[in-house]
Every structure is written in C-alpha cells, then in structure tokens.
C-alpha atoms as a PDB file:
ATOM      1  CA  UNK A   1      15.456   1.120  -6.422  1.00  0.00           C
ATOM      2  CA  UNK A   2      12.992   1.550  -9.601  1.00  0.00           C
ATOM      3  CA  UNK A   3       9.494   1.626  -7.367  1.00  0.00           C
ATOM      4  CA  UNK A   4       8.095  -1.358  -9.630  1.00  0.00           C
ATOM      5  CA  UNK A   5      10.782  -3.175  -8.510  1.00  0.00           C
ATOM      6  CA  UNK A   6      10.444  -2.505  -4.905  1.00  0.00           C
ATOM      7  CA  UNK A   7       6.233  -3.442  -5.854  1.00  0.00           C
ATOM      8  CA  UNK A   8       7.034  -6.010  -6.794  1.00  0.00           C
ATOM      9  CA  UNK A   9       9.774  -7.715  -4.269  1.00  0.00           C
ATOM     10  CA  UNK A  10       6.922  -7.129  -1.575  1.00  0.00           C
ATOM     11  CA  UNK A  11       5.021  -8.889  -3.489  1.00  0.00           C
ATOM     12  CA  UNK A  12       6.566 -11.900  -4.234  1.00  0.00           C
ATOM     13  CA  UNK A  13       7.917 -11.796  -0.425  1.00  0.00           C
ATOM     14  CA  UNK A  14       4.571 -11.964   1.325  1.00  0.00           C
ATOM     15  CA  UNK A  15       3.491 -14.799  -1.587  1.00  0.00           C
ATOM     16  CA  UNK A  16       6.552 -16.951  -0.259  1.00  0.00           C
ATOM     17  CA  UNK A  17       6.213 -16.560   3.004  1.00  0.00           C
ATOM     18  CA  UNK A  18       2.466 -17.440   3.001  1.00  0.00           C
ATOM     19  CA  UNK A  19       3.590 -20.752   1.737  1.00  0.00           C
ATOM     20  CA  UNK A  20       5.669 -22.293   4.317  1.00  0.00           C
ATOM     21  CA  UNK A  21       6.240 -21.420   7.394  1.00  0.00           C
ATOM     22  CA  UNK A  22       9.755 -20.208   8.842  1.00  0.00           C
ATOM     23  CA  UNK A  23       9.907 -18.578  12.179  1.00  0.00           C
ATOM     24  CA  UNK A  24      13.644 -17.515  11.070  1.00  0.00           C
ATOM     25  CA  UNK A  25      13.122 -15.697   8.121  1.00  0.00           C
ATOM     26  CA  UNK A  26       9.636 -13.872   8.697  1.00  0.00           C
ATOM     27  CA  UNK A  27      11.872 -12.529  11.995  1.00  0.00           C
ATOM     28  CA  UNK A  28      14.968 -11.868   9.857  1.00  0.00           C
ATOM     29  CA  UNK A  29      12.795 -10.053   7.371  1.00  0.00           C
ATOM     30  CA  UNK A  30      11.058  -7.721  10.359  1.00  0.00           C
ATOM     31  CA  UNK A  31      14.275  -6.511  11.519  1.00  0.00           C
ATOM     32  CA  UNK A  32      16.064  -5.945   7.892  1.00  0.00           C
ATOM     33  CA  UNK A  33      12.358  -3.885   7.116  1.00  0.00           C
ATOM     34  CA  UNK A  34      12.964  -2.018  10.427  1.00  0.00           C
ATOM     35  CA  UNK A  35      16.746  -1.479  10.027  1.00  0.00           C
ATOM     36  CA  UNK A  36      15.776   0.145   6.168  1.00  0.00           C
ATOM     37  CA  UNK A  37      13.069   2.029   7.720  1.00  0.00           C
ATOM     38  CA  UNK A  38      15.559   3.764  10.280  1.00  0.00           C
ATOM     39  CA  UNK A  39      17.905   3.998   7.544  1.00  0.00           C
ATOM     40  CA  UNK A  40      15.032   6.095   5.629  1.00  0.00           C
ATOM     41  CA  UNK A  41      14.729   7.992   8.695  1.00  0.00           C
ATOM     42  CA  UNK A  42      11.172   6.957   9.313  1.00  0.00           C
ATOM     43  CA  UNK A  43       9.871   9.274  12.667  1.00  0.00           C
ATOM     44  CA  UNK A  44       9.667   7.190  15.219  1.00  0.00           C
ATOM     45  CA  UNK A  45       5.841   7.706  15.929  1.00  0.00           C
ATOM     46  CA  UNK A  46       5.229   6.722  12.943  1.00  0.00           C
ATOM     47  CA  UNK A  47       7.471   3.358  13.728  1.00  0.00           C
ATOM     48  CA  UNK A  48       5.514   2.813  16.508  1.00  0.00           C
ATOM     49  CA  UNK A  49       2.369   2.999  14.860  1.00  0.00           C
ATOM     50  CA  UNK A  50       3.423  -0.167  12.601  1.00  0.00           C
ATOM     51  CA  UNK A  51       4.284  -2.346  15.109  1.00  0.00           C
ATOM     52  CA  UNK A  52       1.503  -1.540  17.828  1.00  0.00           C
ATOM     53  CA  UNK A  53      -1.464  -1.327  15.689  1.00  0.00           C
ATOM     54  CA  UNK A  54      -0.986  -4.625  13.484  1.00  0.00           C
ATOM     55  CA  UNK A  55      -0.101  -6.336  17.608  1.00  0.00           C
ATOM     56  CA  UNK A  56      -4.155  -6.950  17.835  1.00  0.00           C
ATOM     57  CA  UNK A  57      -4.435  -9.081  14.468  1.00  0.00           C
ATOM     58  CA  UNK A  58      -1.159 -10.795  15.502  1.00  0.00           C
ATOM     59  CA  UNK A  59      -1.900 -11.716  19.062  1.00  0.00           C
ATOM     60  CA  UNK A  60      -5.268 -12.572  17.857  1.00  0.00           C
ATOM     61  CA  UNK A  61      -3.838 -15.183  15.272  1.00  0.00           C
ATOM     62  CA  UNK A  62      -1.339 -16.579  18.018  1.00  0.00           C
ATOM     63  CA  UNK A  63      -4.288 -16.384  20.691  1.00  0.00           C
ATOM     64  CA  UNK A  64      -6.341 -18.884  18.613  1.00  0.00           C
ATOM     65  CA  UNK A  65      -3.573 -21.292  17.713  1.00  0.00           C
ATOM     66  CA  UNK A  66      -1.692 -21.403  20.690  1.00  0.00           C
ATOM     67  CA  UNK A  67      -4.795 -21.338  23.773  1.00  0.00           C
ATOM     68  CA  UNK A  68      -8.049 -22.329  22.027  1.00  0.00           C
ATOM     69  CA  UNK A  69      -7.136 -25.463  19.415  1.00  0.00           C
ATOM     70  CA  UNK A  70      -7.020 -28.855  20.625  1.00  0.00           C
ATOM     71  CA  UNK A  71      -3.237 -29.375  19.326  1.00  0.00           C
ATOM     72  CA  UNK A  72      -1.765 -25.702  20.039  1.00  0.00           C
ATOM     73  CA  UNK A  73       1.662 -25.583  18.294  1.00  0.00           C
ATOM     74  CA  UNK A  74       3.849 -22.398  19.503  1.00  0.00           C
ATOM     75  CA  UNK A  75       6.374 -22.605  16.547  1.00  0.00           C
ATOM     76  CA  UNK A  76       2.947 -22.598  13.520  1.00  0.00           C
ATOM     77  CA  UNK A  77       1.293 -19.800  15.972  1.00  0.00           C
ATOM     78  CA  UNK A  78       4.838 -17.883  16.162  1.00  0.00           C
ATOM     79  CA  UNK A  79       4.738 -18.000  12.257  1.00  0.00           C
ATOM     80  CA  UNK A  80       1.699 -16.970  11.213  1.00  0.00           C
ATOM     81  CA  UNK A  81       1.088 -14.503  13.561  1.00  0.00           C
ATOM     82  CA  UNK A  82       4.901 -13.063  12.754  1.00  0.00           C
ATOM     83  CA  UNK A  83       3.589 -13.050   8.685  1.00  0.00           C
ATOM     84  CA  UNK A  84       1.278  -9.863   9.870  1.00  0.00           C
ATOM     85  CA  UNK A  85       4.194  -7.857  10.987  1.00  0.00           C
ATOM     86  CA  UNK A  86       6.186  -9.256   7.701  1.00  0.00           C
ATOM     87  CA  UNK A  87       3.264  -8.035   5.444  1.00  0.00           C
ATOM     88  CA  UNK A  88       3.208  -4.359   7.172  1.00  0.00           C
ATOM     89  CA  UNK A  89       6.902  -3.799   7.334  1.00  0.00           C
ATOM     90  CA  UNK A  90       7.798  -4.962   4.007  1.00  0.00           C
ATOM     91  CA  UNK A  91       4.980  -2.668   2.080  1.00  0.00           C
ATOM     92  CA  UNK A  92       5.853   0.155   4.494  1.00  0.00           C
ATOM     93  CA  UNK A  93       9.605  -0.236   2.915  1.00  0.00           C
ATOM     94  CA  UNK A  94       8.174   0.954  -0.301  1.00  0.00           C
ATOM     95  CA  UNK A  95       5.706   3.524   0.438  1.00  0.00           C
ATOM     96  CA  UNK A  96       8.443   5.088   2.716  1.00  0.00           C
ATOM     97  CA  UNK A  97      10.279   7.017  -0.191  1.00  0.00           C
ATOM     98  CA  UNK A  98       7.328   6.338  -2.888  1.00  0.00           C
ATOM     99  CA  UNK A  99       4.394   7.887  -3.513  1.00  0.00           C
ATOM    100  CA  UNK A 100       1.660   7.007  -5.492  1.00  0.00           C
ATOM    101  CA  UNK A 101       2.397   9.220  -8.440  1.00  0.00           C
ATOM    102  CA  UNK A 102       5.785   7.910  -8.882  1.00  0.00           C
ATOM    103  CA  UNK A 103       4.108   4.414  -8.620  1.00  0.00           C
ATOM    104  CA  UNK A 104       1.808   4.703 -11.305  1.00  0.00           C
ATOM    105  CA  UNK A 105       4.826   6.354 -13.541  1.00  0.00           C
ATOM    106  CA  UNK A 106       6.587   3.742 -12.896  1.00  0.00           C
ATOM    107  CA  UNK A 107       3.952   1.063 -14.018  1.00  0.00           C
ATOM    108  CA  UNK A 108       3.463   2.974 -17.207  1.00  0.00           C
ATOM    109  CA  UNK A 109       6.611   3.016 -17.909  1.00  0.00           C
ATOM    110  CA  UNK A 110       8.223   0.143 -16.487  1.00  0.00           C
ATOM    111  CA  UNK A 111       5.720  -2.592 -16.895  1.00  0.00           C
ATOM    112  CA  UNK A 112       3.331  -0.846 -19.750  1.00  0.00           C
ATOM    113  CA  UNK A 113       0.216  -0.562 -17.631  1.00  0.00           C
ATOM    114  CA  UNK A 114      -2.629   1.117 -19.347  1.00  0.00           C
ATOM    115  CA  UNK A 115      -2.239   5.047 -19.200  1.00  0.00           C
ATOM    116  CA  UNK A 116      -6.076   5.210 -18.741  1.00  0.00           C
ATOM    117  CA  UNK A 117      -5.451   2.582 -15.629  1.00  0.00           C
ATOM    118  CA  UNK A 118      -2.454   4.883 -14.631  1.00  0.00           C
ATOM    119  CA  UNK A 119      -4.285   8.411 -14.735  1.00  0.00           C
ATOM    120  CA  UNK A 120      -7.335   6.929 -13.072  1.00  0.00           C
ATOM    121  CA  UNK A 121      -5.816   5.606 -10.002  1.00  0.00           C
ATOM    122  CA  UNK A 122      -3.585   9.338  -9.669  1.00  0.00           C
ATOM    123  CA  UNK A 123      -7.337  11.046 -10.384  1.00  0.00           C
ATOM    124  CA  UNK A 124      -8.439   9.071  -7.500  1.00  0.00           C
ATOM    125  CA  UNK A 125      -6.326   9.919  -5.327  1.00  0.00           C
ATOM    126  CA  UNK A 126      -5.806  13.316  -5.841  1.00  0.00           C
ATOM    127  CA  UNK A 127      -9.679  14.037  -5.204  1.00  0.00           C
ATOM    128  CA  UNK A 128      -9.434  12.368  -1.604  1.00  0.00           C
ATOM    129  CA  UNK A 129      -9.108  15.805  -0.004  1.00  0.00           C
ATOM    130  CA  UNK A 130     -11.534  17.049  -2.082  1.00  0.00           C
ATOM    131  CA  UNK A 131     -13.870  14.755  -0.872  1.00  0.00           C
ATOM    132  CA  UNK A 132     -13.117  15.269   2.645  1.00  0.00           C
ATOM    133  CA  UNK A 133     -13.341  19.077   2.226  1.00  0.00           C
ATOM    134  CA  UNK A 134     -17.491  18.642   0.561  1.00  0.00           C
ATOM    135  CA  UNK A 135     -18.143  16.401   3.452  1.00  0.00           C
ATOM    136  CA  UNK A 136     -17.330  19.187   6.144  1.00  0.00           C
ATOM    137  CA  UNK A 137     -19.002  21.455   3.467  1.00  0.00           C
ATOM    138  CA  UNK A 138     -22.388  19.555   3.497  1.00  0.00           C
ATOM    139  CA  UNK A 139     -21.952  18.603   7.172  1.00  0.00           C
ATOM    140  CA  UNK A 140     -21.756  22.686   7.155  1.00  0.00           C
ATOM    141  CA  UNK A 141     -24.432  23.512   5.383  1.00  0.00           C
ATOM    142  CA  UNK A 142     -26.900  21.464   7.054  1.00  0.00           C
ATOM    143  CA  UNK A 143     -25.561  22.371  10.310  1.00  0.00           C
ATOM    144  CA  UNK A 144     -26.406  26.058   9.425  1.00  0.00           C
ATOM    145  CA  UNK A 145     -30.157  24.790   8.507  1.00  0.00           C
ATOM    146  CA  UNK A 146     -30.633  23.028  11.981  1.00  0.00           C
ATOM    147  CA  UNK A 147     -30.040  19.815   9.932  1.00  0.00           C
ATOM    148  CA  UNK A 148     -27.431  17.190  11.623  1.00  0.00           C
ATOM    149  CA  UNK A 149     -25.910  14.779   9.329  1.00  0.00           C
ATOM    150  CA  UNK A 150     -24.095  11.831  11.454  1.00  0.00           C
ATOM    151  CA  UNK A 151     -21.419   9.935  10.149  1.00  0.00           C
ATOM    152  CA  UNK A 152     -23.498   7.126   8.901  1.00  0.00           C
ATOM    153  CA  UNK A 153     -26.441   9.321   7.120  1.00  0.00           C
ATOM    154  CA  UNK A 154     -27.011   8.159   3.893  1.00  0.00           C
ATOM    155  CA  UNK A 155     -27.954  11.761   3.541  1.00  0.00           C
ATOM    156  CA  UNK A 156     -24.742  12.424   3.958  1.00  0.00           C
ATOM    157  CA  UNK A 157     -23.303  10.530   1.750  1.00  0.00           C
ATOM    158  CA  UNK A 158     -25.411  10.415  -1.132  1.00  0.00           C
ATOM    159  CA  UNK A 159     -25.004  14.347  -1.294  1.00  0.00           C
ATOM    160  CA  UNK A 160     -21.036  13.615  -1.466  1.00  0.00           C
ATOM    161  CA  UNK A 161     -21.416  11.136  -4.571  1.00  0.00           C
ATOM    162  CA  UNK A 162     -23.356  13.967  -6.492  1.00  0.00           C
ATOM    163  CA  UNK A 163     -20.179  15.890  -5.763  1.00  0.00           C
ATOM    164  CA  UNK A 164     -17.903  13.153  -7.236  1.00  0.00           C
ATOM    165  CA  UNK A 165     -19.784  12.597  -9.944  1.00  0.00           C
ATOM    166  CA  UNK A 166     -19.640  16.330 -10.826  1.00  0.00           C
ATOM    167  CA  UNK A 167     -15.518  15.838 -10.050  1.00  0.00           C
ATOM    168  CA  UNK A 168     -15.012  13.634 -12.195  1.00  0.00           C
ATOM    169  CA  UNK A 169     -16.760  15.051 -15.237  1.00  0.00           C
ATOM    170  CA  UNK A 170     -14.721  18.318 -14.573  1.00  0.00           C
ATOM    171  CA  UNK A 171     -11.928  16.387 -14.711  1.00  0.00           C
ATOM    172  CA  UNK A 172     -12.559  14.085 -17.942  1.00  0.00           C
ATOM    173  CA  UNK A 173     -13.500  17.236 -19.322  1.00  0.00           C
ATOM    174  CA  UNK A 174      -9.902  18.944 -18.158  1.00  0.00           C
ATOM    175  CA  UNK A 175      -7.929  16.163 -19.485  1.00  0.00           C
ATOM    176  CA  UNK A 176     -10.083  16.031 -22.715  1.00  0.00           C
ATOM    177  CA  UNK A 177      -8.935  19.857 -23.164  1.00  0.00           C
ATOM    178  CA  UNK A 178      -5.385  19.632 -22.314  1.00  0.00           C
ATOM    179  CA  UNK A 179      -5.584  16.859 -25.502  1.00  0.00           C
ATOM    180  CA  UNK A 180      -5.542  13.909 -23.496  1.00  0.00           C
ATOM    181  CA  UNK A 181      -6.726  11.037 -25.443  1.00  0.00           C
ATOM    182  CA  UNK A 182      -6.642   7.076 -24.463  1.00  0.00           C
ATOM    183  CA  UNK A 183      -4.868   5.115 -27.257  1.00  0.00           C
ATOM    184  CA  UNK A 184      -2.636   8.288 -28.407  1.00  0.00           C
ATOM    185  CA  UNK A 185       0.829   7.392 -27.757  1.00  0.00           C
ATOM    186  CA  UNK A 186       2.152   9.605 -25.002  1.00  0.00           C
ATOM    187  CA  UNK A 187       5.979  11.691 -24.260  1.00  0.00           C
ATOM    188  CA  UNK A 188       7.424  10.913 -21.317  1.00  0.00           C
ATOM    189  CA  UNK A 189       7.903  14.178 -18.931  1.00  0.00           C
ATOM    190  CA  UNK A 190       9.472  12.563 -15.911  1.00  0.00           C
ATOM    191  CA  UNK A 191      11.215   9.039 -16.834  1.00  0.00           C
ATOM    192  CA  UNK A 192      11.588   6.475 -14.094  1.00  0.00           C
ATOM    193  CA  UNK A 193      14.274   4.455 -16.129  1.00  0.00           C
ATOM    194  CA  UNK A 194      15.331   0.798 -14.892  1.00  0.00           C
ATOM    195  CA  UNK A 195      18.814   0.234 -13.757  1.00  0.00           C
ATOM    196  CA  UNK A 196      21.277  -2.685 -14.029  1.00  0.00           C
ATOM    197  CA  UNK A 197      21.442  -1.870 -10.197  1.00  0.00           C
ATOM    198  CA  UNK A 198      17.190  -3.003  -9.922  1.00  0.00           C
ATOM    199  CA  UNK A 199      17.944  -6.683 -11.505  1.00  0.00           C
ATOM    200  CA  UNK A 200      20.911  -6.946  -8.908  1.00  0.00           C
ATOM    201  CA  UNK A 201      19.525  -6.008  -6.003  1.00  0.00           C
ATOM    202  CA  UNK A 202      16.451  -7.996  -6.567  1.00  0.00           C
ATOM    203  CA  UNK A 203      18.371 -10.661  -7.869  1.00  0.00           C
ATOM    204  CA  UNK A 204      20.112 -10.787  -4.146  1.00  0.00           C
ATOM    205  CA  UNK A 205      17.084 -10.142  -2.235  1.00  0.00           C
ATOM    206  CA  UNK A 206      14.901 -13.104  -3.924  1.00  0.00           C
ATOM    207  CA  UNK A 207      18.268 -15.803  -3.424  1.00  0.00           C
ATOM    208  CA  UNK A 208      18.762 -15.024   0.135  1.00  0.00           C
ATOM    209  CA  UNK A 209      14.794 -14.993   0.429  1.00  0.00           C
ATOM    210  CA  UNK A 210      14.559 -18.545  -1.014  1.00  0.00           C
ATOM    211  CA  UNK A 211      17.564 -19.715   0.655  1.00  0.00           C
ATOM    212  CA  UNK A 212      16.787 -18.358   4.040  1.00  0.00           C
ATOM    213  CA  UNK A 213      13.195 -20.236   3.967  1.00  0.00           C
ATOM    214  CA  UNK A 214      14.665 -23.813   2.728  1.00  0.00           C
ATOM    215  CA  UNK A 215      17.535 -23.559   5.319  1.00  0.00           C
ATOM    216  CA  UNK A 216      15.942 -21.818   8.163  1.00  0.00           C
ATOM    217  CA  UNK A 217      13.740 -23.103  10.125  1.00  0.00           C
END
C-alpha cells in the first residue's frame, strides 16, 4: 500500500477510536496489527518490545480507573488502557516496511507537501548518526584533556549544536550546488505512484472500522 495511505489509515484509526470506546474493536484491531506484523516477518524481539514496553502506560491507565476512582468501571478502564496498545501496533504496521525517505516521497508526491518541508525532515534525519558520532567525539576529546562531560553537561551539549549548526550550512550549501532551489519545479527520480488497489483497501479498512465500533461493543 502507497505509504501515505498507510499514514494516513493510522491516523484516522487512532482519531476514531479516541472517540468512543469499544473494547471489541481496539482488541480486534491489536490482533489484525499483530497478525500483519508476523505476516511482515517482524523478529520476534522486536514484537516483544511493542507489547511489553507500552504494558507500564497501559496498566497505569487501567490502575487509575479501575482501583483508585470512586466509580471504577472495568469495561471504560479495559478501553482506554487497550487504545495504548492500538496506537503502537497500528503505527508500527507502517513503519514496518517504510522508512522515512519513502515517507517523505510519498508526501511530495502523493499529497504535494512542500519539497523544502520534505528535504528538511530527510536532512534531519540523516544527520542523527552524525550527531551521535560528535558527541562520542567531544565526550573524546575532553576525556583526553582530563575533562568529563556527563550526559546532562550543558557543556556537552552546547559544543554539539556548534556542530549542527556547521552541518547544516554544509549541507544548504551542498544542495545549493547540486542546483537545488525551493520553488523550482522538480523531476521525479523514484515515483511512489497511487494505485486503484490504495482507495480499495482503505476503502475496506475505514467500513469495517466504522462498522465494527457502532456494532461492537
């Protein structure tokens, strides 16, 4: 499916669910996410990772309803606290087989976001490691000078935004040079085209979605 599409359906599923509450369909939706997810071939540590770390934010939401307010409800505390595995599941469904660059093509293309908006966020991304790298640099360094720079030294980290600054002008400098300009109009070198199969399949997802949270309860 077109990754804007799949954006986009996670979207409007965690919207909908957030406004009423259905025990049925937040479960139905948590083991459809995991069945696609095993379909993808997610590992299995990875799995496990989804559905143990987001347990402390959902037994914390059920703890509260259910033991410490004057009318505890099991079914409300059941659903809300089931909407945090709903929300993980359903954006780990797209980010399984999409990155972030394919993303961003696909808003470009798809839904005529800004290229400037586009490039920036795949700029930002892409410097992440550099980042980490000049922090173990300048943790490094000052190591080597008998200077310790914790994790929370301002030191630290103003030293790392000199180094993004000076990123980013290499890089708006790079992009001016390869004859990257904002307004130009632009070719398309890898097209993420939208399907007749993208309006079906969302089509049937967002019906059974709908229906599923008037019927079920």
């Amino acid at each position: 499916m077109n990754p804007s599409f799949k954006f986009i359906l996670a979207l409007i599923i965690s919207l909908e669910i957030s406004l009423k509450i259905s025990l049925s369909t937040n479960f139905a939706i948590i083991i459809l996410a995991i069945i696609y997810l095993l379909i993808k071939r997610i590992k299995l540590k990875n799995l496990l990772i989804l559905l143990l770390v987001p347990f402390i934010a959902a037994f914390t939401i059920f703890a509260t309803l259910e033991w410490f307010t004057p009318t505890p409800n099991l079914f409300n505390a059941l659903g809300l606290s089931s909407r945090i595995y709903v929300y993980i599941l359903t954006i780990s469904c797209v980010t399984i087989n999409t990155n972030a660059e394919e993303l961003a093509r696909s808003f470009e293309q798809n839904f005529h976001l800004p290229s400037k908006f586009a490039y920036g966020v795949l700029a930002a991304l892409n410097i992440v490691p550099r980042m980490k790298q000049a922090v173990k640099q300048i943790r490094t360094a000052g190591m080597m000078r008998g200077v310790y720079l914790s994790f929370w030294s301002p030191v630290l980290y103003f030293k790392a935004i000199l180094v993004a600054l000076n990123s980013a002008e290499n890089l708006a400098q790079g992009m001016e040079s390869h004859g990257y300009q904002e307004d130009a109009h632009r070719s398309v070198i890898i097209a993420v085209p939208v399907r007749a199969r993208d309006w079906v399949w969302s089509a049937i997802i967002l019906i059974a979605l709908n229906l599923a949270l008037f019927i079920l309860k």
